[in-house]
N, C-alpha and C. Protein backbone atom coordinates (compact mmCIF):
# COMPACT_ATOMS: atom_id res chain seq x y z
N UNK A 1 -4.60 -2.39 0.02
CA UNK A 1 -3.56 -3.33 -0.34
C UNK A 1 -2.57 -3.45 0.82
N UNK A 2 -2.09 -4.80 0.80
CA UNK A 2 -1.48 -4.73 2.01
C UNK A 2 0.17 -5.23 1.52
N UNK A 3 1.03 -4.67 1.64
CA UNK A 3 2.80 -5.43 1.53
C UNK A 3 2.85 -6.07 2.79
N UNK A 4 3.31 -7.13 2.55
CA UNK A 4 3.68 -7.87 4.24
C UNK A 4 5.10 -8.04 4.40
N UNK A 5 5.99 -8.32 3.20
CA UNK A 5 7.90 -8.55 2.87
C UNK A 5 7.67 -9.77 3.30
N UNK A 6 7.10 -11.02 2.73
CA UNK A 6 7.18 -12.11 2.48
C UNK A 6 8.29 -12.64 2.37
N UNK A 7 8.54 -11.55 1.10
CA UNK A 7 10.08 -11.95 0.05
C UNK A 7 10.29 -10.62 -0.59
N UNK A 8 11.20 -10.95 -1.43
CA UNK A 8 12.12 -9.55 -1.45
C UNK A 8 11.15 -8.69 -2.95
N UNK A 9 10.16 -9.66 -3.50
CA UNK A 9 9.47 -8.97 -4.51
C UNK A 9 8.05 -7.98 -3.75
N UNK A 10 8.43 -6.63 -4.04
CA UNK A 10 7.11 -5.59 -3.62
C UNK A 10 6.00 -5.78 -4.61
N UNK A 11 4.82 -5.71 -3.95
CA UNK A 11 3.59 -5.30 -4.72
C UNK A 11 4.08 -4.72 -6.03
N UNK A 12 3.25 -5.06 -7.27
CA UNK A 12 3.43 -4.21 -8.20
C UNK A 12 2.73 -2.47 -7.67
N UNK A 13 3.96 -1.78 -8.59
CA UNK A 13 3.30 -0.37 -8.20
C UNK A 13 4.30 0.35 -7.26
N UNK A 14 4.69 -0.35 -6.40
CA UNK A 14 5.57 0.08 -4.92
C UNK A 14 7.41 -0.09 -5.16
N UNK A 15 7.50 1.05 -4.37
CA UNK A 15 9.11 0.83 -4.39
C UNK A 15 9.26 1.70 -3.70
N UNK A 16 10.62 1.93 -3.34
CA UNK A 16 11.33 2.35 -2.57
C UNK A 16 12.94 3.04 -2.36
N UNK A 17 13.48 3.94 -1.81
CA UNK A 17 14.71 4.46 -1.90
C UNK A 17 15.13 4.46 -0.49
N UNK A 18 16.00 4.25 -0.28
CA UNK A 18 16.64 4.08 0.99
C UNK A 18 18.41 4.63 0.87
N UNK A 19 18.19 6.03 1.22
CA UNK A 19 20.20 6.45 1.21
C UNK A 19 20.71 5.79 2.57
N UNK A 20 20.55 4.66 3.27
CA UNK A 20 21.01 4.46 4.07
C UNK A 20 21.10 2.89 4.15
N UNK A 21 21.19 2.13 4.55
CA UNK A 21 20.59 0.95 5.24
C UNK A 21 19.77 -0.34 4.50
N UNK A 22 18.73 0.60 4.40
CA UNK A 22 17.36 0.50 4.38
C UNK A 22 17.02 -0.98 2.90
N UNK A 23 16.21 -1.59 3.91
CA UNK A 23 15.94 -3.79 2.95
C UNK A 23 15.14 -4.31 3.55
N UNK A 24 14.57 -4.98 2.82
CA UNK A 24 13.26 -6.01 3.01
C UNK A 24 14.19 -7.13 3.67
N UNK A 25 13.39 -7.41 4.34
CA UNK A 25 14.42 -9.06 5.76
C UNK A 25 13.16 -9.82 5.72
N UNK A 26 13.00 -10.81 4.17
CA UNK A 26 12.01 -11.68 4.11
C UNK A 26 11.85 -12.66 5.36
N UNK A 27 12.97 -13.28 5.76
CA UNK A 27 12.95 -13.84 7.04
C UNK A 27 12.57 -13.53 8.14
N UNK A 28 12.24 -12.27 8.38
CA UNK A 28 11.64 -11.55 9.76
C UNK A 28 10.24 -10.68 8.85
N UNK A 29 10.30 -10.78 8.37
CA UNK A 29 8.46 -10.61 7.23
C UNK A 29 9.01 -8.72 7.74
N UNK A 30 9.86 -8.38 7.45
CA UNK A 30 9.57 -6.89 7.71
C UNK A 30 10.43 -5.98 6.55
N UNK A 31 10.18 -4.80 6.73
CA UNK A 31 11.49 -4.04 6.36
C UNK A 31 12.35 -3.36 7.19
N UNK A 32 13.38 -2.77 6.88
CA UNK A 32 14.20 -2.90 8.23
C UNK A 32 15.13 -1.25 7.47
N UNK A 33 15.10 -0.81 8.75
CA UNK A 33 15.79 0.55 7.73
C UNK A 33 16.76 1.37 9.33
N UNK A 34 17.82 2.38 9.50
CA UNK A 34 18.04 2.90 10.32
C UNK A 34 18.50 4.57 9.85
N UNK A 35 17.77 5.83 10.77
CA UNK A 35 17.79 6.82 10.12
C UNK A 35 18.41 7.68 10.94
N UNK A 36 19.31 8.60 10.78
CA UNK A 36 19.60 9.54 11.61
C UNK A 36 18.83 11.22 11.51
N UNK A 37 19.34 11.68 12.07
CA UNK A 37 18.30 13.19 12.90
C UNK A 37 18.31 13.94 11.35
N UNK A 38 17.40 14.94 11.11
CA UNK A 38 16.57 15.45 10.23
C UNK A 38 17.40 16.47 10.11
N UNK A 39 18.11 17.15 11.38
CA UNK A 39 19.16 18.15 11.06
C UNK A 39 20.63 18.32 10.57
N UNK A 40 20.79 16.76 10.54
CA UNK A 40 22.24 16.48 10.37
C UNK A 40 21.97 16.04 8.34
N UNK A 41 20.86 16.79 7.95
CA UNK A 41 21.01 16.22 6.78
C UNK A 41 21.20 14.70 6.16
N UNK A 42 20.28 13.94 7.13
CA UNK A 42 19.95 13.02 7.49
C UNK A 42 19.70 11.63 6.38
N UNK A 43 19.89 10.23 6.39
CA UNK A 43 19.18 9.37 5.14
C UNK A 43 17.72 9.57 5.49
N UNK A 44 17.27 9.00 4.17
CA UNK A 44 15.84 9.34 4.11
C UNK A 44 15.71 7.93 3.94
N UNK A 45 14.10 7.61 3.64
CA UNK A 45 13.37 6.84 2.86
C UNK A 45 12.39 7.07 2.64
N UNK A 46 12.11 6.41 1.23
CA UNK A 46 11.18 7.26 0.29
C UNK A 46 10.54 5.96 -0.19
N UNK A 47 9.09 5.91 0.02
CA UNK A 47 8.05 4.80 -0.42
C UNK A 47 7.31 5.78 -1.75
N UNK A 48 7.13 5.01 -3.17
CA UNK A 48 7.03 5.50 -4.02
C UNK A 48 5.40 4.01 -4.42
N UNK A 49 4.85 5.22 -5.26
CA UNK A 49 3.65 4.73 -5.54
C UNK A 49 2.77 4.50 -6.86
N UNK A 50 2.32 3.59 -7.65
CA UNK A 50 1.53 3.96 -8.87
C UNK A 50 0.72 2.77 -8.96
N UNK A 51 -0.33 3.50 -9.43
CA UNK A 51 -0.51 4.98 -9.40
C UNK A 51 -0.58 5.45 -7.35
N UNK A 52 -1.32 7.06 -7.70
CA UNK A 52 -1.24 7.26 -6.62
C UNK A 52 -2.32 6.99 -5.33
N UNK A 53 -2.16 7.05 -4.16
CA UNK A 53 -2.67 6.56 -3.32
C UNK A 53 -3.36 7.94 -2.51
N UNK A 54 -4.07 7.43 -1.70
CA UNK A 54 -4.83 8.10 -0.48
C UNK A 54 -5.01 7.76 0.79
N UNK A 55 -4.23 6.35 1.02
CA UNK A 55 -3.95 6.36 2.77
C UNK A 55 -2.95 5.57 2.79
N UNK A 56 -1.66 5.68 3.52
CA UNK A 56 -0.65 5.21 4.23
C UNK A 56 -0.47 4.78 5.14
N UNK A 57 0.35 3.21 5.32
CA UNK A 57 0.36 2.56 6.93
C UNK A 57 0.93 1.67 7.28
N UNK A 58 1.24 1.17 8.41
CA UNK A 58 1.53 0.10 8.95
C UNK A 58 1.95 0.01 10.31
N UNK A 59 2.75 -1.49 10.67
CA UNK A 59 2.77 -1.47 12.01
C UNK A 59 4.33 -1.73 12.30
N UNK A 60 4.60 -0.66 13.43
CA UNK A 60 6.03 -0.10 13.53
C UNK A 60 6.80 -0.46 14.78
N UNK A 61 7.86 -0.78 14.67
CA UNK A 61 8.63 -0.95 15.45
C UNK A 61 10.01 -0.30 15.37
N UNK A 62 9.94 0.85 16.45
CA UNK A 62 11.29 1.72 16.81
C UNK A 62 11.96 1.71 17.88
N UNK A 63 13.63 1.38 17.73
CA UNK A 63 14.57 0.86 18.60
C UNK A 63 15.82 0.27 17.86
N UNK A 64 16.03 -0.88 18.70
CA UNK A 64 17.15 -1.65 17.88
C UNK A 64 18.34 -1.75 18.63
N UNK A 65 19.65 -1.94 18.15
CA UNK A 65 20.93 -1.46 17.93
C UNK A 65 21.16 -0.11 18.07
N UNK A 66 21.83 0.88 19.40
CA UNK A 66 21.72 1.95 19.13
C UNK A 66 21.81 2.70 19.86
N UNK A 67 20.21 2.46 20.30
CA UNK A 67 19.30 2.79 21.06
C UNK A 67 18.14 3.10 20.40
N UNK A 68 16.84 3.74 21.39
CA UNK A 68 15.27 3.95 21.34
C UNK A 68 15.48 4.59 20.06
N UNK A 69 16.31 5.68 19.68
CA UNK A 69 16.23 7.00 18.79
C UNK A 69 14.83 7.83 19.35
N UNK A 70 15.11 8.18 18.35
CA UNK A 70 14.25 10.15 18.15
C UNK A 70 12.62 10.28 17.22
N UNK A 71 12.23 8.89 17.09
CA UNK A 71 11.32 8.76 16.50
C UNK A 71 11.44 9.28 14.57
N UNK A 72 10.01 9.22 14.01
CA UNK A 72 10.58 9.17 12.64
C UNK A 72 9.17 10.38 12.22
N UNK A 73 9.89 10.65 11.63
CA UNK A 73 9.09 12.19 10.81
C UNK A 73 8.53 11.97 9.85
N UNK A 74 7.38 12.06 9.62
CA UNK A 74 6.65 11.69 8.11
C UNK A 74 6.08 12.66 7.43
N UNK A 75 6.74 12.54 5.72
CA UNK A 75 6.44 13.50 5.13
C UNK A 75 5.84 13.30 3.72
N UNK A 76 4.83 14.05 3.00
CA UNK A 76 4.59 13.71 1.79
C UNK A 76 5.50 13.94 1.01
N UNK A 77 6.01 12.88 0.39
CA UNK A 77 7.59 13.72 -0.81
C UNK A 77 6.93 14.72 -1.86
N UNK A 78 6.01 14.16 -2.23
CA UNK A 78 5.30 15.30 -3.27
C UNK A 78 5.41 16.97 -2.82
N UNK A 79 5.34 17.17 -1.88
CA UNK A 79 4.66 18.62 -1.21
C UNK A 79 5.90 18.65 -0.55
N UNK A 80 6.27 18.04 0.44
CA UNK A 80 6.97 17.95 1.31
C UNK A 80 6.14 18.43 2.79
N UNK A 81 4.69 18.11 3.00
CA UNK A 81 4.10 18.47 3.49
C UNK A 81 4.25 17.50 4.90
N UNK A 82 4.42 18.27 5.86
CA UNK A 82 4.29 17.46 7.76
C UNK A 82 3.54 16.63 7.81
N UNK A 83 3.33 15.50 7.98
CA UNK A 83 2.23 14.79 8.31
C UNK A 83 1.93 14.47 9.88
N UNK A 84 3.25 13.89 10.21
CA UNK A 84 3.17 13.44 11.83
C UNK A 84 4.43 13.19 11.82
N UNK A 85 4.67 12.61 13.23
CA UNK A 85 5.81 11.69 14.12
C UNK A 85 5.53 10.51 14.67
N UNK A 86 6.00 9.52 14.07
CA UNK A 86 6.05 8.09 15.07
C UNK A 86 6.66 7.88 16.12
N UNK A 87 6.15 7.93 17.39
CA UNK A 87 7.10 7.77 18.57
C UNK A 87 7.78 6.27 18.38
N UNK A 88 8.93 7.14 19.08
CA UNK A 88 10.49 5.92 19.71
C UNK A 88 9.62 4.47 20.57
N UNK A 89 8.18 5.13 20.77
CA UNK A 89 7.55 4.01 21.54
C UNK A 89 7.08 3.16 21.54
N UNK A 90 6.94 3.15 19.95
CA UNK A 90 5.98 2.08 19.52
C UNK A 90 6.48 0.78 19.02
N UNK A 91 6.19 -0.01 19.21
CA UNK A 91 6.66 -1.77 19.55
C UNK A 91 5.66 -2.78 18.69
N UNK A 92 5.42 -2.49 17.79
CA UNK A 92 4.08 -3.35 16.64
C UNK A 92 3.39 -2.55 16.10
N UNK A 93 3.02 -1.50 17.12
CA UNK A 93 1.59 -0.93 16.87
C UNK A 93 1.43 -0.41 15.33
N UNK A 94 0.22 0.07 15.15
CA UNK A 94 0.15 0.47 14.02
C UNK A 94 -0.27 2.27 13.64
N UNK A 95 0.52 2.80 13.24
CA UNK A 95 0.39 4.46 12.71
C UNK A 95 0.03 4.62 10.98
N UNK A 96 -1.02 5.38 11.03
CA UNK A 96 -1.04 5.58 9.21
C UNK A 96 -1.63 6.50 8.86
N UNK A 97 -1.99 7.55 8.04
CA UNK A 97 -3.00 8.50 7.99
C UNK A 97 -3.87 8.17 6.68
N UNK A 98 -4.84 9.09 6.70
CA UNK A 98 -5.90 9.60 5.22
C UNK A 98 -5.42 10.93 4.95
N UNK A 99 -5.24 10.79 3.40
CA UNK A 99 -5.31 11.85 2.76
C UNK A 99 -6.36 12.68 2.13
N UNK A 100 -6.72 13.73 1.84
CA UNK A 100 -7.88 14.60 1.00
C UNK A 100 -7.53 14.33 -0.75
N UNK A 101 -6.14 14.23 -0.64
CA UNK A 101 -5.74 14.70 -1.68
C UNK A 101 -4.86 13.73 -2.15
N UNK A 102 -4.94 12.70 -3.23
CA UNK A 102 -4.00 11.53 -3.78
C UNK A 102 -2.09 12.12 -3.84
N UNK A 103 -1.99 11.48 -3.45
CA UNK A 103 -0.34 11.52 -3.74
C UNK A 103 0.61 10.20 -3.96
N UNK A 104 1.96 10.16 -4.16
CA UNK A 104 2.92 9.17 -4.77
C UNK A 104 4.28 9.07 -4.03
N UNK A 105 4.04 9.38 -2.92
CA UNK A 105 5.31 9.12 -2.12
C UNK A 105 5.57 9.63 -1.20
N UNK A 106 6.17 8.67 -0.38
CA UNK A 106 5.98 9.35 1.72
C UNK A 106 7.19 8.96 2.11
N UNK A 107 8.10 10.46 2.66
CA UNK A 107 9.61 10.16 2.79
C UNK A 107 9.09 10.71 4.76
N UNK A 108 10.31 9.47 4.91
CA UNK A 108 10.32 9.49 6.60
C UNK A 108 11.92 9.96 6.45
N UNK A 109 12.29 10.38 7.62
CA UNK A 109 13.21 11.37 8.33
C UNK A 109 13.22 11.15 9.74
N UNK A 110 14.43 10.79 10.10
CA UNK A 110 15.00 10.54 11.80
C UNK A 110 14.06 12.04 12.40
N UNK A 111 13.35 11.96 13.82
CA UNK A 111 13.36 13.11 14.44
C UNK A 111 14.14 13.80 15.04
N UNK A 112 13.95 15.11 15.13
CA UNK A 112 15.57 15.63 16.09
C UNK A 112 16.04 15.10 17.56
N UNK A 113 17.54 14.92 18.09
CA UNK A 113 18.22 14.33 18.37
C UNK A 113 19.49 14.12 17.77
N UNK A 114 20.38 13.30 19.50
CA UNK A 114 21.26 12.94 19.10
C UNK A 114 21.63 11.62 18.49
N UNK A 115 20.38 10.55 18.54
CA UNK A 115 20.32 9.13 18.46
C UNK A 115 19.99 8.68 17.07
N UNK A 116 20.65 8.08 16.08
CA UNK A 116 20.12 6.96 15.43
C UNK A 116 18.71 5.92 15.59
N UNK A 117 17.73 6.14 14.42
CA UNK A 117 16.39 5.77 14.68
C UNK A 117 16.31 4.43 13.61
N UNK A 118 16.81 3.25 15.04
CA UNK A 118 16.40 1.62 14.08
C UNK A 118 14.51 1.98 14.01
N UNK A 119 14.67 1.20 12.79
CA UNK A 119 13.02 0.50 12.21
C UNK A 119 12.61 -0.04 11.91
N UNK A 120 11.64 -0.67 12.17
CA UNK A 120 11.28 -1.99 11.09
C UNK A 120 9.90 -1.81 11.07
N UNK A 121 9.04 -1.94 9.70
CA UNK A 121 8.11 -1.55 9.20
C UNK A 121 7.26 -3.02 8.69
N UNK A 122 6.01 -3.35 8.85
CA UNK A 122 5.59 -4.70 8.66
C UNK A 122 4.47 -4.30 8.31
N UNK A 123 3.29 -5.25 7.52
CA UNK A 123 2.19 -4.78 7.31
C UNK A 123 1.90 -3.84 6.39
N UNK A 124 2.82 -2.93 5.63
CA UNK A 124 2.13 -1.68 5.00
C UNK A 124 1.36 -2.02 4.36
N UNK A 125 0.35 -1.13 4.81
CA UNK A 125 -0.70 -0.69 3.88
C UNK A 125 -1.25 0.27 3.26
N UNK A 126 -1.63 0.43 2.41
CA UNK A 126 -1.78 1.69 1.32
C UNK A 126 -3.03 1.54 0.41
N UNK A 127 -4.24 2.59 -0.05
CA UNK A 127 -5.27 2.25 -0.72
C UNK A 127 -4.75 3.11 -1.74
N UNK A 128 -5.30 2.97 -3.31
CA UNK A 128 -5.19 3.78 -4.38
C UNK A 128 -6.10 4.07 -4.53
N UNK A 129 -6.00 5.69 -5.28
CA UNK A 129 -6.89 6.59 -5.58
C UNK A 129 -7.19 6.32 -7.08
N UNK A 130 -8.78 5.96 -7.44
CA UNK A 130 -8.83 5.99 -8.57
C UNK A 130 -10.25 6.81 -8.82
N UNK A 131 -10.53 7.62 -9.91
CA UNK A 131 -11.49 8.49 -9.93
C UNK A 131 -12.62 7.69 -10.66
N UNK A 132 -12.42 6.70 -11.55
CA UNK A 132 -13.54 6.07 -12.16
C UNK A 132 -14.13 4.09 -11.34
N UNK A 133 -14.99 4.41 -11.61
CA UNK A 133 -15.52 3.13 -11.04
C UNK A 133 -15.40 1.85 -12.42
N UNK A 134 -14.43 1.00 -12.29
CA UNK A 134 -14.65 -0.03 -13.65
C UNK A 134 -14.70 -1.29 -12.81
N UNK A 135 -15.79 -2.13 -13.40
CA UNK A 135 -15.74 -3.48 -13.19
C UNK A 135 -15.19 -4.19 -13.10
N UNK A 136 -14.91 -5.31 -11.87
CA UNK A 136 -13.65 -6.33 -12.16
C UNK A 136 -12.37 -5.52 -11.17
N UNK A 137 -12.36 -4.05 -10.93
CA UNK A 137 -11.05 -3.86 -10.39
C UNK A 137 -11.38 -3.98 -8.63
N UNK A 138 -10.99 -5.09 -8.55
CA UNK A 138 -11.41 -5.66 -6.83
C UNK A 138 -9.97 -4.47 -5.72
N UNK A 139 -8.91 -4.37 -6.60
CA UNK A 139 -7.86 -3.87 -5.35
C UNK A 139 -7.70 -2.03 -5.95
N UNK A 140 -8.97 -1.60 -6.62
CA UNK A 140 -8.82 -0.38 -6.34
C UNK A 140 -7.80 0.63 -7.20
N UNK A 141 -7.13 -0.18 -8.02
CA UNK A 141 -5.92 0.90 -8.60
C UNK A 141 -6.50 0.98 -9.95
N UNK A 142 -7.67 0.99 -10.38
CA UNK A 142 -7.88 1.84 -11.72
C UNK A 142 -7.36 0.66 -13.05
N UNK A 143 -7.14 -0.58 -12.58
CA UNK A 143 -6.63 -0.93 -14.01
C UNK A 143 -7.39 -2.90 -13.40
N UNK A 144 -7.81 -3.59 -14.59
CA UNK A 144 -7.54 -4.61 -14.23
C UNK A 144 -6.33 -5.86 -15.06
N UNK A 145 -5.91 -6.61 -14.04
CA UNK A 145 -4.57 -7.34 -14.18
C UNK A 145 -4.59 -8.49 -13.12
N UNK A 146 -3.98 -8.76 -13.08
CA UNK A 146 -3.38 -10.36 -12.71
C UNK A 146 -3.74 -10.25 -10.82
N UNK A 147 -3.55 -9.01 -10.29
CA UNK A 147 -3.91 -9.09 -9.16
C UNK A 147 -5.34 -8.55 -8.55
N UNK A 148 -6.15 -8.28 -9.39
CA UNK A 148 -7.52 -8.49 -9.68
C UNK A 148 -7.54 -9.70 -9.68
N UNK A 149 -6.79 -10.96 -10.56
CA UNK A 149 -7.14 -11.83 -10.68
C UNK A 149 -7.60 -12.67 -9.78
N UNK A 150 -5.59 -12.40 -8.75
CA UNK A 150 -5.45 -13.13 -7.59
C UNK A 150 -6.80 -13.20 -6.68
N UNK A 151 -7.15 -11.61 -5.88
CA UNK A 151 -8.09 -11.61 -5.67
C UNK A 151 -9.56 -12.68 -6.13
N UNK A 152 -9.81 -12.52 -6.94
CA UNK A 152 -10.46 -13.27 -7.84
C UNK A 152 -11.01 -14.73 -7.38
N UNK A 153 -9.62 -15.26 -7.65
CA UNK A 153 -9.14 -16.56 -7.89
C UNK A 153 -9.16 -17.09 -6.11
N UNK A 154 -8.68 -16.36 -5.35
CA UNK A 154 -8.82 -16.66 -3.71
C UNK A 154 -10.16 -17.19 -3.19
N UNK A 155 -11.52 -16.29 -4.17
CA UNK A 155 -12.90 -16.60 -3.36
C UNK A 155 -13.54 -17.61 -4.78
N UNK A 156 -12.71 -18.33 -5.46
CA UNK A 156 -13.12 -19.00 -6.52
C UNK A 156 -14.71 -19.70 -6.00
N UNK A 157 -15.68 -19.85 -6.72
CA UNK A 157 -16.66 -21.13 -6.03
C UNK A 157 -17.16 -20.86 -4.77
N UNK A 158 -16.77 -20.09 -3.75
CA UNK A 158 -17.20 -19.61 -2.82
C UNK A 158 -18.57 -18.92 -3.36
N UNK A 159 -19.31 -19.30 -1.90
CA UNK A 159 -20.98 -18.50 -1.67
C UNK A 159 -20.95 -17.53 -0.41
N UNK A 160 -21.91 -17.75 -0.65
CA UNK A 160 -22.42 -16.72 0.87
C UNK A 160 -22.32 -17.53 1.95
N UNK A 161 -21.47 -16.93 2.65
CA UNK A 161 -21.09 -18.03 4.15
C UNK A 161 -19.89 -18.65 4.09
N UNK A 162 -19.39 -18.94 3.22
CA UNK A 162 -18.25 -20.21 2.94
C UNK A 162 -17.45 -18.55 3.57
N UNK A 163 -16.34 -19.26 4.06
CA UNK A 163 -15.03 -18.87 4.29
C UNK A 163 -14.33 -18.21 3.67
N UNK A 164 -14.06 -18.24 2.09
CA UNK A 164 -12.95 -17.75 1.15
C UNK A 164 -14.26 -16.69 0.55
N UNK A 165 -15.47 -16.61 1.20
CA UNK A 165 -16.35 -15.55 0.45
C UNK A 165 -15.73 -14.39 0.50
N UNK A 166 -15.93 -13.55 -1.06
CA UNK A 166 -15.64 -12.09 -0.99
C UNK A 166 -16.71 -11.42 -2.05
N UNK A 167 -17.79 -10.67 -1.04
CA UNK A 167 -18.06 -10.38 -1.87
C UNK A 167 -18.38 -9.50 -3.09
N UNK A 168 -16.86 -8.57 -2.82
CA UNK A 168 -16.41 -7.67 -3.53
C UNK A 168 -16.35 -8.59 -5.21
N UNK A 169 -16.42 -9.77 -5.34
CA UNK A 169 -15.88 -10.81 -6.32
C UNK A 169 -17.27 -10.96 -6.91
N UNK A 170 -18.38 -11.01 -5.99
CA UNK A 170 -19.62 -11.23 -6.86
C UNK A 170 -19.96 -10.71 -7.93
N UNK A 171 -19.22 -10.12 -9.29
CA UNK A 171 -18.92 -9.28 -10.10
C UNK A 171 -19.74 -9.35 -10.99
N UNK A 172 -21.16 -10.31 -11.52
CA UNK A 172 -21.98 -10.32 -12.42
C UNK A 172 -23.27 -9.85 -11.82
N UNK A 173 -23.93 -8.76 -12.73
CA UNK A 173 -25.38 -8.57 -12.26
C UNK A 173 -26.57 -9.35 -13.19
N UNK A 174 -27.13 -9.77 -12.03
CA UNK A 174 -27.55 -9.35 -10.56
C UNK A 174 -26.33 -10.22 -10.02
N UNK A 175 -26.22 -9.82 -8.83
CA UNK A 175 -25.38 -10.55 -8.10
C UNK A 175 -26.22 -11.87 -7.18
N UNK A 176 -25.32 -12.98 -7.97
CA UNK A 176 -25.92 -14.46 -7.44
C UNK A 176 -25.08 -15.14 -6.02
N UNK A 177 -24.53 -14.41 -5.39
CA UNK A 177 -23.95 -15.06 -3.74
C UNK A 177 -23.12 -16.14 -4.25
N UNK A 178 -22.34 -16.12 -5.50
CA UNK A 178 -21.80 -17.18 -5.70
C UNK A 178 -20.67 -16.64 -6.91
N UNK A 179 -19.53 -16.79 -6.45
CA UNK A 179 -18.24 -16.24 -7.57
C UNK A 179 -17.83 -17.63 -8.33
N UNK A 180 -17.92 -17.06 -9.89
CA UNK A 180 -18.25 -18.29 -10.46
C UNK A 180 -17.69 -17.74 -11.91
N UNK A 181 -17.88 -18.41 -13.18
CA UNK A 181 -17.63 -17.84 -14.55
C UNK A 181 -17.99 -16.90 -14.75
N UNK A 182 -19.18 -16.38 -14.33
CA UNK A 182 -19.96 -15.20 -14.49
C UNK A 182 -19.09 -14.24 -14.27
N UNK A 183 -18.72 -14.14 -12.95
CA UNK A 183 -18.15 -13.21 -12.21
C UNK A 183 -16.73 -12.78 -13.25
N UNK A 184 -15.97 -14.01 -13.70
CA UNK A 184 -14.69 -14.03 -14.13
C UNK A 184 -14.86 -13.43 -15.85
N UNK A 185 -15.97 -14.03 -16.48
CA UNK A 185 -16.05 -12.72 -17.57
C UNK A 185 -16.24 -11.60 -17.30
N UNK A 186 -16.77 -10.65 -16.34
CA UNK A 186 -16.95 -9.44 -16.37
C UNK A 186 -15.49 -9.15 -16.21
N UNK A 187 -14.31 -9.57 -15.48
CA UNK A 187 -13.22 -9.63 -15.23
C UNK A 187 -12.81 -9.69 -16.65
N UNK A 188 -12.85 -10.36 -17.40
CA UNK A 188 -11.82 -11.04 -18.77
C UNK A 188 -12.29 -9.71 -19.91
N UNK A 189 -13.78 -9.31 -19.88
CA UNK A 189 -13.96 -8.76 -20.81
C UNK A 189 -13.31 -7.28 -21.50
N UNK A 190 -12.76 -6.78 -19.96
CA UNK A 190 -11.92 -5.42 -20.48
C UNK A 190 -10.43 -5.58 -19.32
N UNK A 191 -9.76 -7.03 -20.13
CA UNK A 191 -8.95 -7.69 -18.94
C UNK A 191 -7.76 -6.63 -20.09
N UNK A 192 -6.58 -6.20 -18.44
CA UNK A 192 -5.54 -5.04 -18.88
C UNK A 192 -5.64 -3.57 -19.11
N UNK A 193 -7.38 -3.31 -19.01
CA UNK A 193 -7.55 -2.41 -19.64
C UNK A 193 -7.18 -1.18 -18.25
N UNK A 194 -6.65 0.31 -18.36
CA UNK A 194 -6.20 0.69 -17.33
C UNK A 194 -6.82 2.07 -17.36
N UNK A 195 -7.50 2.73 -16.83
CA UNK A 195 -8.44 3.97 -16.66
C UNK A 195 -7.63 5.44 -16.70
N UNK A 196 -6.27 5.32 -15.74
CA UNK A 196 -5.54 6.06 -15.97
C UNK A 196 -4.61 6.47 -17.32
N UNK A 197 -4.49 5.26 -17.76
CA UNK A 197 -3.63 5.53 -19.35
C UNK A 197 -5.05 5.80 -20.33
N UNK A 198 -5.97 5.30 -20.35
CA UNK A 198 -7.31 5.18 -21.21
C UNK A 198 -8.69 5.87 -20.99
N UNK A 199 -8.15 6.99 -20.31
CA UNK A 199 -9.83 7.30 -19.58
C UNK A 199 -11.23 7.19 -19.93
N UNK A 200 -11.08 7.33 -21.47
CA UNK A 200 -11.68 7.43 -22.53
C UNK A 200 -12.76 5.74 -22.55
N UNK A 201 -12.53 5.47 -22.47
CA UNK A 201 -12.90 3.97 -22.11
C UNK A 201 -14.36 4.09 -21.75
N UNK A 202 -14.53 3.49 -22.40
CA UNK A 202 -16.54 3.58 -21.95
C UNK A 202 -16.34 2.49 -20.56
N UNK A 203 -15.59 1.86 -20.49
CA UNK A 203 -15.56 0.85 -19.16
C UNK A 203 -15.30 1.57 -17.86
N UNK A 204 -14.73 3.11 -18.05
CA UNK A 204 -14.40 3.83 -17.34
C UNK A 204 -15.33 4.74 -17.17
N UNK A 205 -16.22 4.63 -15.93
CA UNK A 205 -17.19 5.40 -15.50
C UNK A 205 -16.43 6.74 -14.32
N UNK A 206 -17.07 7.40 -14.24
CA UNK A 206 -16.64 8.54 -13.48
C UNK A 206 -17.05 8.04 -12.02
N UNK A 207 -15.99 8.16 -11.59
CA UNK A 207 -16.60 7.77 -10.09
C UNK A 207 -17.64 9.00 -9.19
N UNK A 208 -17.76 8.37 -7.64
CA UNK A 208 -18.98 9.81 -6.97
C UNK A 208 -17.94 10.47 -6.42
């Protein structure tokens, strides 16, 4: 799944805490946050998740108003476990890791220093961890809903070859190279239904 800050509404699922600064700047498609050093008892920000996820990311830009700063410390809030450091150097690029182990929230922290660490964060991306395999859930979070739909609805009528093909969407077996009604009942038939609240669910297969 990808957040881009279009506009000031996040992905369902996602949010955020910011003791400092820290806002979506729909007009510059980013988020925009400024953190000071980790020792001075520092603002945080805290990306929050549901359900939970297994890889974190995007593409970063550190500087600003200020100066370069001290780069930014990344941590699992769950554990409070080290992950890495984003260097002061990076200008778009993109930093993110994989996890072993699902978690629900990744708090960044100024690195040590004397400098204030501007940021702006674009692109995040994040996959969810879901343990059962159910039909119809094209973006992975264990439930289907409206952004299954979207998905869905993007490769409408599309075949094999056309442009808007996905063929994660080919959702009826056998699969006919063509997203169509077919596809959209397997979608409708256990439409809302959510694996994590319901496990129980015969629609809810155990994943490998």
């Amino acid at each position: 799944m990808t957040e881009e800050f279009s506009d000031s509404q996040l992905n369902q699922g996602v949010s955020f805490v910011s003791t400092e600064s820290g806002h979506i700047n729909p007009a510059q498609g980013y988020y925009q946050d400024v953190l000071a050093t980790e020792s001075q008892n520092a603002p945080i920000t805290v990306w929050s998740f549901t359900p939970a996820i297994i890889a974190y990311g995007g593409n970063w830009t550190l500087g600003g108003p200020g100066g370069s700063g001290n780069s930014l410390l990344v941590y699992l809030a769950d554990s409070s476990l080290y992950v890495g450091a984003i260097s002061n150097s990076y200008g778009g690029e993109f930093w993110g890791f994989i996890s072993d182990t699902p978690f629900t929230s990744v708090k960044l922290v100024g690195g040590s220093g004397l400098h204030q660490q501007n940021y702006q964060l674009d692109n995040m991306v994040y996959s969810f961890y879901c343990p059962y395999v159910l039909a119809g859930d094209l973006n992975g979070n264990c439930r289907l809903d409206v952004e299954d739909l979207a998905i869905l609805a993007a490769a409408w009528l599309s075949s094999s070859g056309d442009p808007a093909w996905n063929p994660a969407c080919d959702l009826a077996a056998p699969p006919d190279e063509t997203v169509n009604l077919l596809d959209f009942s397997v979608l409708a038939g256990h439409w809302l239904l959510d694996c994590h609240a319901d496990p129980s669910d015969p629609a809810c297969l155990p994943g490998q």
